[in-house]
N, C-alpha and C. Protein backbone atom coordinates (compact mmCIF):
# COMPACT_ATOMS: atom_id res chain seq x y z
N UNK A 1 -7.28 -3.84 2.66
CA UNK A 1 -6.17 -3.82 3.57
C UNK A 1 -5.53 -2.44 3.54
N UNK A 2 -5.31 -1.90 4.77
CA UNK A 2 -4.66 -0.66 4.88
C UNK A 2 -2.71 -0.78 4.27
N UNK A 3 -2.52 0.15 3.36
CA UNK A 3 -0.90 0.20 3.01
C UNK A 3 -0.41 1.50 3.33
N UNK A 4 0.73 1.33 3.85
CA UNK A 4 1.16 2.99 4.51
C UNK A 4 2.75 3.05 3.69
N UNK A 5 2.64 3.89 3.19
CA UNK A 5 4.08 4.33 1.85
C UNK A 5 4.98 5.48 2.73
N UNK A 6 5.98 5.14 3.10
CA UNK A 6 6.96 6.18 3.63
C UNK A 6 7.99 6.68 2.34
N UNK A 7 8.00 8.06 1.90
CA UNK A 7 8.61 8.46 0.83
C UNK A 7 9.82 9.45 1.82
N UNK A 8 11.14 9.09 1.44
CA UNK A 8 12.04 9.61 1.36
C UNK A 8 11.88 11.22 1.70
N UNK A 9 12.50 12.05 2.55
CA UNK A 9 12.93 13.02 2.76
C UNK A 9 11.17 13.92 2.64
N UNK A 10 10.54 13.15 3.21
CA UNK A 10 9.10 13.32 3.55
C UNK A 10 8.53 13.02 4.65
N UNK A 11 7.99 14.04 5.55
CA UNK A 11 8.07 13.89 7.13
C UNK A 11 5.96 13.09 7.11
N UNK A 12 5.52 13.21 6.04
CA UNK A 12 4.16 12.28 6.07
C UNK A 12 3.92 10.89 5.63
N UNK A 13 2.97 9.85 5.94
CA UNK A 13 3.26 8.75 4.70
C UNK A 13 2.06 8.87 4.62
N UNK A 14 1.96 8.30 2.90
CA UNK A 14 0.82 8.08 2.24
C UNK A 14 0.00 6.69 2.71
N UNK A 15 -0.69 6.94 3.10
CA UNK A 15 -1.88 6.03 3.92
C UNK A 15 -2.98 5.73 3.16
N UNK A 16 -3.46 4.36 2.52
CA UNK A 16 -4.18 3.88 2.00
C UNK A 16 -5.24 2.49 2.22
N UNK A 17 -6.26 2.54 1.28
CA UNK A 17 -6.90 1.01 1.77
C UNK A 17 -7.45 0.57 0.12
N UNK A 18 -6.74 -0.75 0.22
CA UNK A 18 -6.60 -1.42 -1.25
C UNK A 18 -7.25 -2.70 -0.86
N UNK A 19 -8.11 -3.15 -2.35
CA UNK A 19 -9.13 -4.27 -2.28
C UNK A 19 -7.85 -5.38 -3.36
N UNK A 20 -6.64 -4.84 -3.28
CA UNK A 20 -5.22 -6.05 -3.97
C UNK A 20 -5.33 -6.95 -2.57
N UNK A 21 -4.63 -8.14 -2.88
CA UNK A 21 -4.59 -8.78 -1.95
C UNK A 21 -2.30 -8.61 -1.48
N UNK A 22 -1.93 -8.89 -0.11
CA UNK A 22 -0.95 -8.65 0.05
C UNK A 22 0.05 -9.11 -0.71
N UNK A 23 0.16 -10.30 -1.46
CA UNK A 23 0.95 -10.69 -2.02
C UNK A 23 1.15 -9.71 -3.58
N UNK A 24 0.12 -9.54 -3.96
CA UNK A 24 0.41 -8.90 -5.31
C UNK A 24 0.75 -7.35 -4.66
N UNK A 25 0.45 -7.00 -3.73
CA UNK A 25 1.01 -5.49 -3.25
C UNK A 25 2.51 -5.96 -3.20
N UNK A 26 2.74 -6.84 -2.71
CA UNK A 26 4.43 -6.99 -2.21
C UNK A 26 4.76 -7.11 -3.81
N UNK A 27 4.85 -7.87 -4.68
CA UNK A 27 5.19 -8.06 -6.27
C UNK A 27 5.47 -6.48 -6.81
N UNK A 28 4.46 -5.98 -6.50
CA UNK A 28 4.32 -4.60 -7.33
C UNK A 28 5.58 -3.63 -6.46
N UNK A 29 5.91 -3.42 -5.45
CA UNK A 29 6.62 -2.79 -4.75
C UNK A 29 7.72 -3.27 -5.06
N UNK A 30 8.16 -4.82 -4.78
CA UNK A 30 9.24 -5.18 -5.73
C UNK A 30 10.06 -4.81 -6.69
N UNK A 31 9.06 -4.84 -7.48
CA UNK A 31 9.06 -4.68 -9.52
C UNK A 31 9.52 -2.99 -9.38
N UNK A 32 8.90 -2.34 -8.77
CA UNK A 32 9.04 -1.34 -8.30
C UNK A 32 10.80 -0.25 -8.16
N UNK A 33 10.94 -1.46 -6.44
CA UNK A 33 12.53 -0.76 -6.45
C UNK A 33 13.27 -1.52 -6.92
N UNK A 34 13.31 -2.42 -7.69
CA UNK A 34 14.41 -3.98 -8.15
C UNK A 34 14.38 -2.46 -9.98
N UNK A 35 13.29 -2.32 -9.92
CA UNK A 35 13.34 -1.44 -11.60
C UNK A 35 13.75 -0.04 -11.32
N UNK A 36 13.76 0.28 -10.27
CA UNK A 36 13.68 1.87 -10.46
C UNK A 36 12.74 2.60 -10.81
N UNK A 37 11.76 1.74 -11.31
CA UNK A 37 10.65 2.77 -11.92
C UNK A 37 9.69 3.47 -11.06
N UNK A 38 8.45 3.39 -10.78
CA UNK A 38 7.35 3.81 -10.35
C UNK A 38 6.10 3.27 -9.37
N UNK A 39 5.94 2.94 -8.39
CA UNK A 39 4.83 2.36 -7.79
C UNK A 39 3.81 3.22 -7.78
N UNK A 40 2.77 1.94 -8.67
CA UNK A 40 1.61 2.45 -8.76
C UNK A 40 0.35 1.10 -8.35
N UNK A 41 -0.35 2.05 -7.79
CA UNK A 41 -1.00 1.39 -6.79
C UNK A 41 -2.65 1.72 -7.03
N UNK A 42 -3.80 1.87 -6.87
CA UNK A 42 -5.15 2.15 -7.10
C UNK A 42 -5.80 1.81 -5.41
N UNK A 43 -6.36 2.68 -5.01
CA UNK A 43 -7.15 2.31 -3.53
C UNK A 43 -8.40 2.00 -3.89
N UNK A 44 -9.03 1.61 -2.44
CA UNK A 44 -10.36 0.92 -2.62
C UNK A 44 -11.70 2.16 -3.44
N UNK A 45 -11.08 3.54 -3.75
CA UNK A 45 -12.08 4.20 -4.56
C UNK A 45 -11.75 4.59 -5.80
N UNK A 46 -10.95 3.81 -5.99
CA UNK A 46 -10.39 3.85 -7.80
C UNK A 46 -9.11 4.95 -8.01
N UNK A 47 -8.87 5.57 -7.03
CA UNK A 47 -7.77 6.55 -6.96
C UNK A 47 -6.29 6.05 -7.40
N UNK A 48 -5.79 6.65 -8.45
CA UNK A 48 -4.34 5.71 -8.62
C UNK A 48 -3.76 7.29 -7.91
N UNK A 49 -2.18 6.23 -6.85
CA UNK A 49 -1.45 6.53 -6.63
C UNK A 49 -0.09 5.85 -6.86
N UNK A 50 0.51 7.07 -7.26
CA UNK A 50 2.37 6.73 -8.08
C UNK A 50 3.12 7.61 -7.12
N UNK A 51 4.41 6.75 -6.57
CA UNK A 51 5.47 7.28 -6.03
C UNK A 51 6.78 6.70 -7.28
N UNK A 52 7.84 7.67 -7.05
CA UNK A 52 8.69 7.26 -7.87
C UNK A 52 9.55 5.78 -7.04
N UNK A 53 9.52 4.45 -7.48
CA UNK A 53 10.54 3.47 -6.95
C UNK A 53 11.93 4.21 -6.27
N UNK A 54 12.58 5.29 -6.63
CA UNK A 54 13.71 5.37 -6.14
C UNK A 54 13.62 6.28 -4.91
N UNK A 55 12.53 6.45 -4.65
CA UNK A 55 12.12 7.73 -3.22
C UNK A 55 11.54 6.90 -2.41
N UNK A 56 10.98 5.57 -2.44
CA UNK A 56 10.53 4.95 -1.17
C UNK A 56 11.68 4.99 -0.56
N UNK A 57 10.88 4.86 0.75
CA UNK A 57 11.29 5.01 2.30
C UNK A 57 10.77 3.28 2.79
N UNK A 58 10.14 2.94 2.58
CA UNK A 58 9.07 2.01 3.21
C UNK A 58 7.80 2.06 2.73
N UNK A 59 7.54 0.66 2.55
CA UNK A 59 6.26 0.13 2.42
C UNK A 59 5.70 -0.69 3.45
N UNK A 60 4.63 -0.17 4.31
CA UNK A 60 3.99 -1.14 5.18
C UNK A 60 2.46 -1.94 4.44
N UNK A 61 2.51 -2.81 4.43
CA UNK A 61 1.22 -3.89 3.57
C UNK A 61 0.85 -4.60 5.14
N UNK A 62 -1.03 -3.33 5.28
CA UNK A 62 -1.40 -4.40 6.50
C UNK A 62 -1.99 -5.79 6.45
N UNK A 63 -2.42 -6.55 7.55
CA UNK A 63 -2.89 -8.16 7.44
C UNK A 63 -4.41 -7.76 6.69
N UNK A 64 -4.51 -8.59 5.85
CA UNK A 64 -5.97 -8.54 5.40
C UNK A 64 -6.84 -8.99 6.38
N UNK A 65 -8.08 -8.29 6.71
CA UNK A 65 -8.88 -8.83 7.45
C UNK A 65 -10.52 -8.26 7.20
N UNK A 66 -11.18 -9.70 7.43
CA UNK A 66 -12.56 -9.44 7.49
C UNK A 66 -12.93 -8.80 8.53
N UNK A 67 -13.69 -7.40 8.00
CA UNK A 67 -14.47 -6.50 8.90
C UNK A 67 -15.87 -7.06 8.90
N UNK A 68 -15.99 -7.00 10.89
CA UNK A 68 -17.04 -7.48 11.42
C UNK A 68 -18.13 -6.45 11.84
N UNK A 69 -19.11 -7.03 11.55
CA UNK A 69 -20.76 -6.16 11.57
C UNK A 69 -21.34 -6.67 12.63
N UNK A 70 -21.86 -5.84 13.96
CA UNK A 70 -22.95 -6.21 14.85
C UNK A 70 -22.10 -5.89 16.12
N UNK A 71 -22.87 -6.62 17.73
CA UNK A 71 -22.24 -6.23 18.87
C UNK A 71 -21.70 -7.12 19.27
N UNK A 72 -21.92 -8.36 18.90
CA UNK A 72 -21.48 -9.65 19.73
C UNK A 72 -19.43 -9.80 19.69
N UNK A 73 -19.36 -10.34 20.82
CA UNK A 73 -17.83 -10.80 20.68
C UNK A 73 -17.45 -11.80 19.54
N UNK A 74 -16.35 -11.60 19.01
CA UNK A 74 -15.79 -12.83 18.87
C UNK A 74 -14.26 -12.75 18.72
């Protein structure tokens, strides 16, 4: 699922794709600004990324979805 991190007094957001499922992304973002501490996160190529909890801007957590293979509609 694609997650897009808007950090505070930062005109880019950090744009990612994580094999977490949405609910434990939302927990962790939580835990996150409820603590003050740190969101840390790992994408789908093992990359950890940390923003500090008190500089989010926004967290967008997209819909999980199965990616489809071939031409047909559905």
């Amino acid at each position: 699922m694609e997650i897009k991190i808007g950090v505070q007094n930062v005109g880019r957001e950090i744009v990612l794709e994580s094999n977490q499922d949405a609910e434990t992304v939302a927990q962790v973002v939580g835990e996150a600004i409820k603590g003050g501490g740190e969101l840390r996160l790992t994408d789908d190529k093992g990359r950890l990324i940390i923003v500090p909890g008190n500089a989010l801007g926004y967290v967008e957590i997209g819909a999980e979805e199965v990616r489809r293979v071939g031409f047909g509609q559905f």
